[in-house]
Protein backbone atom coordinates (compact mmCIF):
# COMPACT_ATOMS: atom_id res chain seq x y z
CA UNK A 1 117.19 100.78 90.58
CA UNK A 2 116.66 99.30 93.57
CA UNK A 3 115.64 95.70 93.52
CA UNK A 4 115.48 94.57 96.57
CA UNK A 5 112.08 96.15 96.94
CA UNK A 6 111.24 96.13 93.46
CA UNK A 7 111.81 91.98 92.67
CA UNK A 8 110.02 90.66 95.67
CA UNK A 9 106.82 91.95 94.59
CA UNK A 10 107.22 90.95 90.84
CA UNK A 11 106.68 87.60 89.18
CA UNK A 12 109.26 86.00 87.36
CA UNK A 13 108.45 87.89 83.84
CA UNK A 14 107.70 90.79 85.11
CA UNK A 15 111.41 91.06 86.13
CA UNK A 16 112.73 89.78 83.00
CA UNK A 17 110.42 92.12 81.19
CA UNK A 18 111.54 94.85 84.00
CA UNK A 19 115.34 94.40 83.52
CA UNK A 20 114.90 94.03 79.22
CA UNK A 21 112.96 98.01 79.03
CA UNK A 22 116.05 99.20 81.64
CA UNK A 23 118.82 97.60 79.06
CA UNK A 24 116.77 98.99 76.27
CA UNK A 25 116.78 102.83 78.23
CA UNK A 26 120.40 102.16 78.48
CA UNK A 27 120.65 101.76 74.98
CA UNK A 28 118.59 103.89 73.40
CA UNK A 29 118.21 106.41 76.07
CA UNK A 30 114.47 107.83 76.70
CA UNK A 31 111.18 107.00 74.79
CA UNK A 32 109.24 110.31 73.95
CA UNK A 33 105.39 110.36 75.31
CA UNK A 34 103.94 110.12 71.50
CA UNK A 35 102.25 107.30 69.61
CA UNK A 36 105.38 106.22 66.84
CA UNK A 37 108.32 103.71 66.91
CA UNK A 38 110.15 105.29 70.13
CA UNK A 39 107.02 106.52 71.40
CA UNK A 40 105.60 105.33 75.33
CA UNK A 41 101.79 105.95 73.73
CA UNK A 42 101.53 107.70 77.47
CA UNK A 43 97.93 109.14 78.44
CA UNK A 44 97.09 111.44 81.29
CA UNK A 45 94.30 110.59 83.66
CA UNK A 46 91.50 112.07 81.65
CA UNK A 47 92.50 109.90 78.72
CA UNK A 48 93.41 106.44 81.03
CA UNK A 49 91.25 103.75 80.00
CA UNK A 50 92.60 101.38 82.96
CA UNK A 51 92.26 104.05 85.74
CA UNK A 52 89.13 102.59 87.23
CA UNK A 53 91.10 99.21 87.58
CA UNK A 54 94.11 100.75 89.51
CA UNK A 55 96.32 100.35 86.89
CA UNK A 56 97.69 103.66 86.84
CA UNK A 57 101.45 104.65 86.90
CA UNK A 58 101.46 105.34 90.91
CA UNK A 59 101.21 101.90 91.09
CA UNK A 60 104.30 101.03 87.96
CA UNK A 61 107.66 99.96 89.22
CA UNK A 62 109.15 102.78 86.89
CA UNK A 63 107.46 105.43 89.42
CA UNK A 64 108.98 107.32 91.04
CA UNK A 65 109.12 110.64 93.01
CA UNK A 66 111.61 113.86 92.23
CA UNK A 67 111.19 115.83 95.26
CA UNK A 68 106.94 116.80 94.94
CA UNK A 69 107.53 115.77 90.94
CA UNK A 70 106.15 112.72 89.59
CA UNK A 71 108.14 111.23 87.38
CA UNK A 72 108.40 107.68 85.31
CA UNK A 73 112.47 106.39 84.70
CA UNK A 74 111.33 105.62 80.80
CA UNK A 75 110.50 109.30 79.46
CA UNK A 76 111.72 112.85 80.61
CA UNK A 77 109.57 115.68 81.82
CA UNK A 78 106.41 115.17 85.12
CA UNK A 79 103.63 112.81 84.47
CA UNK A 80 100.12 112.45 86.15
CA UNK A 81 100.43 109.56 88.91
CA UNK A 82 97.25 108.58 87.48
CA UNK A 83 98.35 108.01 83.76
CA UNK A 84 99.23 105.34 82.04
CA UNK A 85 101.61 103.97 79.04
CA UNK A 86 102.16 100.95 77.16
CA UNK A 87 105.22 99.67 79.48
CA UNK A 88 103.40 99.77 83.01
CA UNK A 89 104.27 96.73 85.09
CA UNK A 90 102.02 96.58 88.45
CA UNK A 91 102.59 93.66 90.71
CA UNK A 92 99.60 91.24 90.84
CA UNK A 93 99.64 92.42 94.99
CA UNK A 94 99.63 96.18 93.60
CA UNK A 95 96.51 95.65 91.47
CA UNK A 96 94.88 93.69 94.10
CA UNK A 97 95.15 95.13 97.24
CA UNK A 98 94.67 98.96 95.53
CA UNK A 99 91.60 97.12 94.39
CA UNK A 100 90.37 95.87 97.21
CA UNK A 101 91.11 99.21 99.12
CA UNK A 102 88.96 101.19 96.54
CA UNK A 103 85.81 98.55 96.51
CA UNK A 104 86.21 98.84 100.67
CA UNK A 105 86.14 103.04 99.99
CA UNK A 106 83.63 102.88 97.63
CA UNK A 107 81.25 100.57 100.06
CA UNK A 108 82.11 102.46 103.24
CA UNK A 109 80.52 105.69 101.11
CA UNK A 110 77.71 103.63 100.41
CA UNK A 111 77.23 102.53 103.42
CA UNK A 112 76.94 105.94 105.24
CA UNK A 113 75.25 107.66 101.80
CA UNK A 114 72.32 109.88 103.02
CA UNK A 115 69.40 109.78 100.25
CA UNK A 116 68.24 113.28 99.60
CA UNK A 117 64.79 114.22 97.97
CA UNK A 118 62.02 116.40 97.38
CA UNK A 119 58.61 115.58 99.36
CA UNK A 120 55.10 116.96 97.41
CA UNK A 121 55.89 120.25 99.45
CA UNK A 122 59.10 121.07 96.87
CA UNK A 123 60.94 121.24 100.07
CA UNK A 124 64.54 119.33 100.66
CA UNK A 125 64.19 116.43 103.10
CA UNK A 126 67.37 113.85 104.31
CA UNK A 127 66.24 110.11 104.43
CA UNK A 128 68.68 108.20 106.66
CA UNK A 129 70.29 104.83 105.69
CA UNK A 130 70.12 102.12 108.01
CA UNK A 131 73.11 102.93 109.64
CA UNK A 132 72.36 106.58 110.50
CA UNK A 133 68.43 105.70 111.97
């Protein structure tokens, strides 16, 4: 654990929350990925409800990378960056600014979107958007 660039971004119960799972991993060793008592309830992408909010576990303080190999400190095996489980803890700076970058993305696309359609002819035409006249 490093905490000197883990704590800075947390607020003060995220880091008491961070520090009580870590004792509790000391304790009791890993959870398992399933839905009972020592389970993480852990979802892939597909199944993430949160993923359009950004709260995914390549954002979680418990991410981390094993060589290429995603992996989360609370349960063994590779996970899907874009997963999610019942302990994720995301900075409030995490969630925004990963926020703000993907409204940004998401308007840049819009912006420069070309409009394709069919005139009476059947034949494909591009309309341009304002910014490509």
């Amino acid at each position: 654990m490093n905490e000197g660039l883990i704590f800075p971004k947390l607020n003060e119960r995220q880091k008491d929350l961070y520090l009580k799972i870590i004792t509790n991993l000391q304790t009791y060793g890993y959870f398992d990925r399933g839905l009972g008592p020592n389970g993480i309830q852990y979802l892939s992408a597909a199944q993430n409800p949160f993923k359009e909010k950004n709260l995914e576990c390549e954002y979680c303080v418990f991410y981390y990378l094993e060589g290429n190999a995603p992996r989360c400190e609370l349960i063994q095996g590779p996970i899907d960056p874009e997963g999610w489980c019942k302990f994720w803890i995301i900075s409030e700076e995490d969630i925004r600014k990963e926020s703000e970058a993907a409204f940004k993305l998401l308007n840049s696309k819009a912006k420069a979107f070309e409009v394709v359609y069919k005139n009476n002819n059947g034949e494909k035409n591009e309309a341009k958007t304002k910014n490509n006249k």
